[in-house]
C-alpha atoms as a PDB file:
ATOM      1  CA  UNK A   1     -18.974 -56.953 -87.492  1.00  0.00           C
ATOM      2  CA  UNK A   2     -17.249 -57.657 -84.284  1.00  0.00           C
ATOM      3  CA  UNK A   3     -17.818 -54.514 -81.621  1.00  0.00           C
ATOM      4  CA  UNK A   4     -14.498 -52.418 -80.549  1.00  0.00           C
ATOM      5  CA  UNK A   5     -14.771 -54.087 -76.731  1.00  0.00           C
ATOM      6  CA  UNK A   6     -13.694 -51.045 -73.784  1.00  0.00           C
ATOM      7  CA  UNK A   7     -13.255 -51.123 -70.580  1.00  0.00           C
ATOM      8  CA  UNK A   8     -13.581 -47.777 -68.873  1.00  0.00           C
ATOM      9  CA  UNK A   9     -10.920 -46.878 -65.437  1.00  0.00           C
ATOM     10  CA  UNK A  10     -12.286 -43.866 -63.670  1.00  0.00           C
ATOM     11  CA  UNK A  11     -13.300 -42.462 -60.126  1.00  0.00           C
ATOM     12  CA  UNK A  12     -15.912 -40.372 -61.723  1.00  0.00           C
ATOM     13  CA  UNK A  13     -18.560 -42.401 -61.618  1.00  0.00           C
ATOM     14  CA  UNK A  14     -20.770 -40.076 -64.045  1.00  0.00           C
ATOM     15  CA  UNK A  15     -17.771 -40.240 -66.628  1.00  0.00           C
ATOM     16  CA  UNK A  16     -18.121 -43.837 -66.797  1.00  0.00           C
ATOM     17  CA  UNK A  17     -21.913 -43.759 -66.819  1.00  0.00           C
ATOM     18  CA  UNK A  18     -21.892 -40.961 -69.766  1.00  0.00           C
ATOM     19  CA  UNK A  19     -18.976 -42.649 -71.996  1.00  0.00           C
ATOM     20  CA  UNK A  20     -21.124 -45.981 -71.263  1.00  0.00           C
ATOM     21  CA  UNK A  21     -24.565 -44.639 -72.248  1.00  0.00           C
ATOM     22  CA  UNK A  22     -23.434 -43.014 -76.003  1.00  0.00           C
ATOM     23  CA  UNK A  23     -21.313 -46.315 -76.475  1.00  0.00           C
ATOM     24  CA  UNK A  24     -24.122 -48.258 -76.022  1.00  0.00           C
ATOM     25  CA  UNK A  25     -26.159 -46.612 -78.873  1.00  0.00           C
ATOM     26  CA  UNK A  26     -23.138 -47.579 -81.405  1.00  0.00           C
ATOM     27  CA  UNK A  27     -23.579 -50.818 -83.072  1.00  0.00           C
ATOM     28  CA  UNK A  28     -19.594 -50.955 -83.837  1.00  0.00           C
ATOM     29  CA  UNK A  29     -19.011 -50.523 -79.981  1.00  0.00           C
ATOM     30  CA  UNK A  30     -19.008 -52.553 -76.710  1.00  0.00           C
ATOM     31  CA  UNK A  31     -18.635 -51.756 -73.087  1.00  0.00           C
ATOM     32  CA  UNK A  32     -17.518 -55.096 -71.760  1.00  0.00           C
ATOM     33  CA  UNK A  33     -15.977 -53.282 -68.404  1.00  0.00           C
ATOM     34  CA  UNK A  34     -16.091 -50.206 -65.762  1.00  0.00           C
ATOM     35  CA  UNK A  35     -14.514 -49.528 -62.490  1.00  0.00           C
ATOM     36  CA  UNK A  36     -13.563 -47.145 -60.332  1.00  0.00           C
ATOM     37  CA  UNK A  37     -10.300 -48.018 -59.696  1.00  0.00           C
ATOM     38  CA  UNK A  38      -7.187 -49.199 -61.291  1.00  0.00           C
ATOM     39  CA  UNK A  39      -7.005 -52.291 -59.010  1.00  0.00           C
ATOM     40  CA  UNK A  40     -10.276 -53.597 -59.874  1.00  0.00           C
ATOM     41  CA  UNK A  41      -9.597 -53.368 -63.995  1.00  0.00           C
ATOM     42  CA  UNK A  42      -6.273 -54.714 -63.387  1.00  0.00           C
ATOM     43  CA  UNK A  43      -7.928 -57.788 -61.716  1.00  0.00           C
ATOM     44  CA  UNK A  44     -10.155 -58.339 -64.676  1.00  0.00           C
ATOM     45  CA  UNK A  45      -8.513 -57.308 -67.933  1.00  0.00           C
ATOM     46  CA  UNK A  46      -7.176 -60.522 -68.507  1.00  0.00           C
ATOM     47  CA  UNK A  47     -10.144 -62.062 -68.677  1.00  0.00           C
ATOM     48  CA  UNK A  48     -12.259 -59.212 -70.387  1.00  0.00           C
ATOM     49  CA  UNK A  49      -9.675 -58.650 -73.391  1.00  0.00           C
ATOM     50  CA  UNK A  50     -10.445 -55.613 -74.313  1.00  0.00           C
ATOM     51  CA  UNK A  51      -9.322 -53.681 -77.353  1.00  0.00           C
ATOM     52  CA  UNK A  52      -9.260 -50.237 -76.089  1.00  0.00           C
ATOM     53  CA  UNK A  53      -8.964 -49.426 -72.026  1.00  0.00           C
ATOM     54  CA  UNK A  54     -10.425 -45.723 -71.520  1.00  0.00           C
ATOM     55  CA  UNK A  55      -7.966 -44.955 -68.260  1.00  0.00           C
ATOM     56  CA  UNK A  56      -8.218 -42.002 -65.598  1.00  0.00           C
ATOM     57  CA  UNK A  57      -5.138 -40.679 -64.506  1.00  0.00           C
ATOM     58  CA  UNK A  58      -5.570 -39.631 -60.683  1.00  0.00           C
ATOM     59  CA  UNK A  59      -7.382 -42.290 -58.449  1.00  0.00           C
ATOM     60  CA  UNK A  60      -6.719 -43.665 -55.384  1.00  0.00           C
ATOM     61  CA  UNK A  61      -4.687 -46.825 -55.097  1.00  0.00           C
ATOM     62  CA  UNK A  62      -2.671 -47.210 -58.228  1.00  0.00           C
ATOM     63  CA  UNK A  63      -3.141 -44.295 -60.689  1.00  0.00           C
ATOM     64  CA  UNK A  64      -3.922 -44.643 -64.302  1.00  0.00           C
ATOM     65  CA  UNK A  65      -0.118 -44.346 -65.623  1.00  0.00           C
ATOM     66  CA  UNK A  66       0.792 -47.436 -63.432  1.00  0.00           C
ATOM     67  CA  UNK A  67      -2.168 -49.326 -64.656  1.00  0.00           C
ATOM     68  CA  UNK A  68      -1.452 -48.475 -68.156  1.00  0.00           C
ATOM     69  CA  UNK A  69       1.920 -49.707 -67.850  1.00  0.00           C
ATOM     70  CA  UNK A  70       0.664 -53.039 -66.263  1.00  0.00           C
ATOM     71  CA  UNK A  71      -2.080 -53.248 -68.823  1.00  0.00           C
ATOM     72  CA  UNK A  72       0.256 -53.168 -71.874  1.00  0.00           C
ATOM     73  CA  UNK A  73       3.021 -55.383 -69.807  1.00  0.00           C
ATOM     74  CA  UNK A  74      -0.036 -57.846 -69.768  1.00  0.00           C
ATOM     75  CA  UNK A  75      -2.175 -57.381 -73.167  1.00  0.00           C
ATOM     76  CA  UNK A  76       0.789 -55.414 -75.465  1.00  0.00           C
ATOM     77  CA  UNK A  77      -1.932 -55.160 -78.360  1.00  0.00           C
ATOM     78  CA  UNK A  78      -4.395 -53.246 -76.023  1.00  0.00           C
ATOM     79  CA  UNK A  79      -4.931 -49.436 -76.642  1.00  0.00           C
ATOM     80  CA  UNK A  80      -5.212 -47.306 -73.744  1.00  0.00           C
ATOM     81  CA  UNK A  81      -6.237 -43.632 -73.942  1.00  0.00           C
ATOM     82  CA  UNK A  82      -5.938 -41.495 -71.247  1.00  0.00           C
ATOM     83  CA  UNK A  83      -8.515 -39.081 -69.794  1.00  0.00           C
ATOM     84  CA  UNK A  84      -7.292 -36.503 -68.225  1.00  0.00           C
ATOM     85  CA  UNK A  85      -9.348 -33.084 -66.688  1.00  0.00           C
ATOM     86  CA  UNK A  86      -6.280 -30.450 -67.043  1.00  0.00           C
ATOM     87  CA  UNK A  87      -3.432 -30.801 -69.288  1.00  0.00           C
ATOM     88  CA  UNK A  88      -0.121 -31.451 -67.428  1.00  0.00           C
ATOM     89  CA  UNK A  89       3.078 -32.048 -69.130  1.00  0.00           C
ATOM     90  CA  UNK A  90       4.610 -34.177 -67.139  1.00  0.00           C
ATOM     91  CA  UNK A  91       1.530 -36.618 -67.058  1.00  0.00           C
ATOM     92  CA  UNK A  92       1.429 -36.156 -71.011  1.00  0.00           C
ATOM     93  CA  UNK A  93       5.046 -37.524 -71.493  1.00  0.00           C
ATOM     94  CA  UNK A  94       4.790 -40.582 -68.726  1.00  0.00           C
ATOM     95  CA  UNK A  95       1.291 -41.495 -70.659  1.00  0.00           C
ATOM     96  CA  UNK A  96       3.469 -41.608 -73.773  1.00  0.00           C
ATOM     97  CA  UNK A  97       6.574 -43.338 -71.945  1.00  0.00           C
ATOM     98  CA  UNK A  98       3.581 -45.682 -70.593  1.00  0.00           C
ATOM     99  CA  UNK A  99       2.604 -46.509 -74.488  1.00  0.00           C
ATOM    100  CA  UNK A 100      -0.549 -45.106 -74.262  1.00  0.00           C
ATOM    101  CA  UNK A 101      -2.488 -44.654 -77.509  1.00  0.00           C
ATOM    102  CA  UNK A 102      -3.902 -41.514 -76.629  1.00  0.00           C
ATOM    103  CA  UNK A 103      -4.316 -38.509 -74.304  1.00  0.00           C
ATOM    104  CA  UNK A 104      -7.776 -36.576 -74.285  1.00  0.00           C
ATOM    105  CA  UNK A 105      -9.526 -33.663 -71.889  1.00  0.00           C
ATOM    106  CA  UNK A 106     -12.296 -35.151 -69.741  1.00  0.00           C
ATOM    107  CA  UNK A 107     -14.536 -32.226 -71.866  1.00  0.00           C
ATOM    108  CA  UNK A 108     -14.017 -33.573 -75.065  1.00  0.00           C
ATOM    109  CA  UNK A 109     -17.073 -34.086 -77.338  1.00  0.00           C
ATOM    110  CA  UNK A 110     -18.201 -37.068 -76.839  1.00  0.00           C
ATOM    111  CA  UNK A 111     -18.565 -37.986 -80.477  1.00  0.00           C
ATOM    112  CA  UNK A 112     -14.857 -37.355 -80.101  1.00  0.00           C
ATOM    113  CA  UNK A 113     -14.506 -39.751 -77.715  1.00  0.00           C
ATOM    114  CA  UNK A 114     -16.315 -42.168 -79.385  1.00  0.00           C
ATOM    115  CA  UNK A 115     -14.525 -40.954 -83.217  1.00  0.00           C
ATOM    116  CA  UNK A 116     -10.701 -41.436 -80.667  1.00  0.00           C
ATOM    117  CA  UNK A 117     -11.860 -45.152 -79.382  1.00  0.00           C
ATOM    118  CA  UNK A 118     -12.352 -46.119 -83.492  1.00  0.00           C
ATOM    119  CA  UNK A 119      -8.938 -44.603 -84.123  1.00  0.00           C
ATOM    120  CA  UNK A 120      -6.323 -46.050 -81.577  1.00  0.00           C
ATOM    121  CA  UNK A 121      -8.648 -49.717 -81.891  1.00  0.00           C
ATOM    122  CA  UNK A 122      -7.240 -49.135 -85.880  1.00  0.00           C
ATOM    123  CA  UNK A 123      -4.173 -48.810 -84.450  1.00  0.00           C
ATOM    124  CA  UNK A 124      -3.610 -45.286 -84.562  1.00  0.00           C
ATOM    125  CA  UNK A 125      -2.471 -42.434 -82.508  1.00  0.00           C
ATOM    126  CA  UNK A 126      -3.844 -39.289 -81.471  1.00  0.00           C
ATOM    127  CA  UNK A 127      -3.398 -36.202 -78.896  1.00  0.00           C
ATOM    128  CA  UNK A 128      -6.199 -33.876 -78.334  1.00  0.00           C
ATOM    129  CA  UNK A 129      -4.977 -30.572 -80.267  1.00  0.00           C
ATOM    130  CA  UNK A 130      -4.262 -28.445 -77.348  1.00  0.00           C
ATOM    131  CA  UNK A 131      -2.581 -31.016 -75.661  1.00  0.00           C
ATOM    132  CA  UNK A 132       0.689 -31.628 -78.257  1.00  0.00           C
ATOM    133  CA  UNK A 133       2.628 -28.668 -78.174  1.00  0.00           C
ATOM    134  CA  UNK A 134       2.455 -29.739 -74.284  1.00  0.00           C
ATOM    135  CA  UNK A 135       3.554 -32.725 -75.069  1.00  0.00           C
ATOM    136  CA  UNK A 136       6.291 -31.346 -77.436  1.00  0.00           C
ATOM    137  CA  UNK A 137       7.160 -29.196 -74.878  1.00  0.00           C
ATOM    138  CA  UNK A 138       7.304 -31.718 -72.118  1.00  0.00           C
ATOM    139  CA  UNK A 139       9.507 -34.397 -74.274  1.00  0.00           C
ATOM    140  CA  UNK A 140      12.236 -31.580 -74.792  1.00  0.00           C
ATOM    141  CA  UNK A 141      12.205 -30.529 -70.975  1.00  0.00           C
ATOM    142  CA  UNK A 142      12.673 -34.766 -70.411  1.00  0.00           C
ATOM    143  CA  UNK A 143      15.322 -34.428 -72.988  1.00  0.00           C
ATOM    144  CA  UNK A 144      17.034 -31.534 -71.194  1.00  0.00           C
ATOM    145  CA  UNK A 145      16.591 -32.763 -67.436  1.00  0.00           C
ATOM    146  CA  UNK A 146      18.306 -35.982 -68.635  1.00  0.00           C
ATOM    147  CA  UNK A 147      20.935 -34.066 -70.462  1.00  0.00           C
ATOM    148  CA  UNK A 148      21.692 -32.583 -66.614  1.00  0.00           C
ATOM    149  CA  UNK A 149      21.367 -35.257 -65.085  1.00  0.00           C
ATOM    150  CA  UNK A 150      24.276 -37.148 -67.018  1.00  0.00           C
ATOM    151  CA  UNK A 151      26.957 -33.927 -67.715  1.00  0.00           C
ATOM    152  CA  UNK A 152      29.530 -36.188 -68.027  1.00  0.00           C
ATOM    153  CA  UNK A 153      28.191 -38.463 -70.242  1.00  0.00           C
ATOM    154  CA  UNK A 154      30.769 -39.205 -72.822  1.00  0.00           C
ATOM    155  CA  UNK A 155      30.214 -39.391 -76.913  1.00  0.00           C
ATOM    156  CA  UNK A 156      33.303 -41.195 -77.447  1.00  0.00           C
ATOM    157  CA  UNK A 157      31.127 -43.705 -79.229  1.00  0.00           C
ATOM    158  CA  UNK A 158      29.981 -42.139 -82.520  1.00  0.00           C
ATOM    159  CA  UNK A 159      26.186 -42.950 -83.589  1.00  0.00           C
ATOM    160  CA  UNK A 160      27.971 -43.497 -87.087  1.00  0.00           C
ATOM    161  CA  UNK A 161      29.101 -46.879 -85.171  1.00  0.00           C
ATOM    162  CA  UNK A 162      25.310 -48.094 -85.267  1.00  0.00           C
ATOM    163  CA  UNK A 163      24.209 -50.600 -87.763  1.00  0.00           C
ATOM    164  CA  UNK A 164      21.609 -49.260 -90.031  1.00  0.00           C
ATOM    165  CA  UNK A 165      19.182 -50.726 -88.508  1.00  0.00           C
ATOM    166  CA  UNK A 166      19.767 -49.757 -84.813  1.00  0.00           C
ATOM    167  CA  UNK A 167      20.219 -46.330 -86.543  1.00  0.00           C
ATOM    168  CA  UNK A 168      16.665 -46.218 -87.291  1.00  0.00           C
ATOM    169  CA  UNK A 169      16.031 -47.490 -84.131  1.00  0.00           C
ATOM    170  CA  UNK A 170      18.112 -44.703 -82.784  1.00  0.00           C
ATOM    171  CA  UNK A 171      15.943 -42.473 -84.352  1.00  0.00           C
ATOM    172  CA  UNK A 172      12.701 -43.280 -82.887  1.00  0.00           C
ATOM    173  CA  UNK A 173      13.915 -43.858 -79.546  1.00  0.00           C
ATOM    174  CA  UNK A 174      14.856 -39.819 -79.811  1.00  0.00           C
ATOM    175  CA  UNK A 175      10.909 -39.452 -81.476  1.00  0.00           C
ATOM    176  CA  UNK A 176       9.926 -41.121 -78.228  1.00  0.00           C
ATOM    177  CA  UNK A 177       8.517 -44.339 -79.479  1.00  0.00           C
ATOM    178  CA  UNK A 178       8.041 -47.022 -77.608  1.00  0.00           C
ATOM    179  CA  UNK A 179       9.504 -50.490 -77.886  1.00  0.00           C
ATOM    180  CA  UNK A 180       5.925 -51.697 -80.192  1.00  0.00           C
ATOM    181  CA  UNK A 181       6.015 -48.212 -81.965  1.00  0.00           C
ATOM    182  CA  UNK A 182       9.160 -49.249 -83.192  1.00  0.00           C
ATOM    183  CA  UNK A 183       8.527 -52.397 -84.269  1.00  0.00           C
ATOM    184  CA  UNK A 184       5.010 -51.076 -86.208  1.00  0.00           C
ATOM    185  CA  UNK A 185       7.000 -48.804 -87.331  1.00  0.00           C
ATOM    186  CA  UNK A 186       9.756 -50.885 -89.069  1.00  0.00           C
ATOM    187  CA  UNK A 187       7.758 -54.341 -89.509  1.00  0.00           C
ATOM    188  CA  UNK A 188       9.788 -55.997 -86.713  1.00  0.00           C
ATOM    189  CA  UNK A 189       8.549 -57.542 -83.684  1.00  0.00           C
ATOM    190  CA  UNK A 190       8.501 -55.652 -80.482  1.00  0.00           C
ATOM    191  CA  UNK A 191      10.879 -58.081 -78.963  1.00  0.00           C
ATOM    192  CA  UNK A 192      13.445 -57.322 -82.014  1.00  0.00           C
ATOM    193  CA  UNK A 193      13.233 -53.847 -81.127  1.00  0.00           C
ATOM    194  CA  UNK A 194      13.625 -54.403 -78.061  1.00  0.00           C
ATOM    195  CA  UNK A 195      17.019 -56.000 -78.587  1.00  0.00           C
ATOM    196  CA  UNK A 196      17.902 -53.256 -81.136  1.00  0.00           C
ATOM    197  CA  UNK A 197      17.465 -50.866 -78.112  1.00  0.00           C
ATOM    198  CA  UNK A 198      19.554 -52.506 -75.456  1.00  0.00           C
ATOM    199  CA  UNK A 199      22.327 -52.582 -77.938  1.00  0.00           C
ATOM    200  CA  UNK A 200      21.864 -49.120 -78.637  1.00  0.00           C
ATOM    201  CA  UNK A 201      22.269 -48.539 -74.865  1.00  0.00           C
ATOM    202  CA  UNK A 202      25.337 -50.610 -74.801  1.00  0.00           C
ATOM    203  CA  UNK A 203      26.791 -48.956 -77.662  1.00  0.00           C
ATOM    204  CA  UNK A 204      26.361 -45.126 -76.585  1.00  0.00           C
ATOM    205  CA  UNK A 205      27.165 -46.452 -72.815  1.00  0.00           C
ATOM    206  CA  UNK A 206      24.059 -45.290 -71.513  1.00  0.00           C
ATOM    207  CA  UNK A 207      21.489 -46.781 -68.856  1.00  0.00           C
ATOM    208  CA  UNK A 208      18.247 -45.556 -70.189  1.00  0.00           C
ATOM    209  CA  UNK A 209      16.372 -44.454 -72.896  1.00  0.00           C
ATOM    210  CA  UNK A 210      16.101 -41.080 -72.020  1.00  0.00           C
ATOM    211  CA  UNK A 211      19.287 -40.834 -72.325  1.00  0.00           C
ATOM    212  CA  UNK A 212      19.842 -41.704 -75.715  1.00  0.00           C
ATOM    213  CA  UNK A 213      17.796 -38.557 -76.806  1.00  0.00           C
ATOM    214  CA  UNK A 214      20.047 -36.533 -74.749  1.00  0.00           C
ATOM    215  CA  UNK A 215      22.968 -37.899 -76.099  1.00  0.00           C
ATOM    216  CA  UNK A 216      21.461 -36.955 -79.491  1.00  0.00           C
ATOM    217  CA  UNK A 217      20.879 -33.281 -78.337  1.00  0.00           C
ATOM    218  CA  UNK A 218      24.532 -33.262 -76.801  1.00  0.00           C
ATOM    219  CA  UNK A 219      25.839 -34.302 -80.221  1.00  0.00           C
ATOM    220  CA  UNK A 220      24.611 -31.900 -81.688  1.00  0.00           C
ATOM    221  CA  UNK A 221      25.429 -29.352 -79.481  1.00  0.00           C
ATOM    222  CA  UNK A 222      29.315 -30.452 -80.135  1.00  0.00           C
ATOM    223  CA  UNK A 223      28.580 -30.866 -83.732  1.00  0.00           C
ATOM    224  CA  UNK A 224      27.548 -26.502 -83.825  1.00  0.00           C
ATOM    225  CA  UNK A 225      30.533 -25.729 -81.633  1.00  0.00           C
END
């Protein structure tokens, strides 16, 4: 069997020792990388293709949502979860916006950890349990703030107008999928969904993809009044 390889991002250097040390003692598992600091993994990941990227949110130089984004710009198939020591909404939803795997408390058990690391390498997702009604929470506060932000955004362009397809699209965009959820999702390539998206923006006359989930919830809003 070839071993899940990780590379662990964090300032803590005892986090990265512990994580390291009950890895170790798992025959399916393989610490191929640790640092301190986003930089450093960034200038190595290439070269250590890893499956799974354990990443620390606040450090010093680049933080861990940057270097996820980087990562997956990179390495697309790599999983990153993100370790976090408080739960934060806002840093929930840019993890997921990121396309991070995963979001976990620093305190999880760390046959959790281990148990999480099997399950986003399989290609799974997960949240720690009191983490996603945050993160449900969060998505419809981005969903709202974008909704302000664009009042006079116009629906003159009915979603009916999509193509089936791009309608499914639309959907997920509005989940909050990312551009290789949706392609997992509907057996198309990330690129393809990718295109699907930017004619979804064209379409609805809209600049990002925030915005597409608020012109969902304004929709709506017209559809009940």
């Amino acid at each position: 069997m070839t071993p899940i390889r990780i590379v662990i991002v964090d300032d803590h250097e005892l986090v990265r020792i512990g994580f390291r040390v009950a890895a170790d003692r798992e025959e399916d598992l393989a610490v191929v990388g640790d640092y301190g600091a986003a930089e450093s993994a960034l200038t190595n990941v290439e070269r250590l293709q890893p499956d799974v990227v354990m990443m620390g949110v606040r450090m010093a130089g680049i933080d861990g949502i940057e270097a996820c984004r980087q990562i997956l710009n990179r390495l697309p198939d790599v999983k990153v979860i993100i370790l976090t020591s408080q739960i934060d909404e806002d840093t929930i939803v840019s993890s997921i916006m990121a396309g991070a795997s995963g979001y976990l408390l620093k305190n999880t058990d760390v046959r959790a950890l281990l148990l999480a690391v099997r399950t986003v390498a399989n290609g799974e997702s997960l949240l720690h349990p009191t983490v996603t009604q945050r993160a449900l929470n969060g998505l419809k506060g981005l969903i709202e703030r974008n909704a302000a932000d664009a009042p006079d955004m116009q629906l003159d362009t009915p979603i009916e107008l999509l193509s089936k397809r791009e309608a499914q699209v639309f959907a997920l965009i509005v989940e909050g999928c990312t551009n290789r959820e949706i392609g997992e999702r509907l057996y198309i390539s990330e690129n393809t969904a990718r295109n699907h998206v930017s004619h979804i923006l064209h379409k609805l006359g809209v600049a990002r993809r925030g915005q597409v989930a608020s012109y969902r919830l304004r929709a709506d809003r017209a559809a009940d009044n």
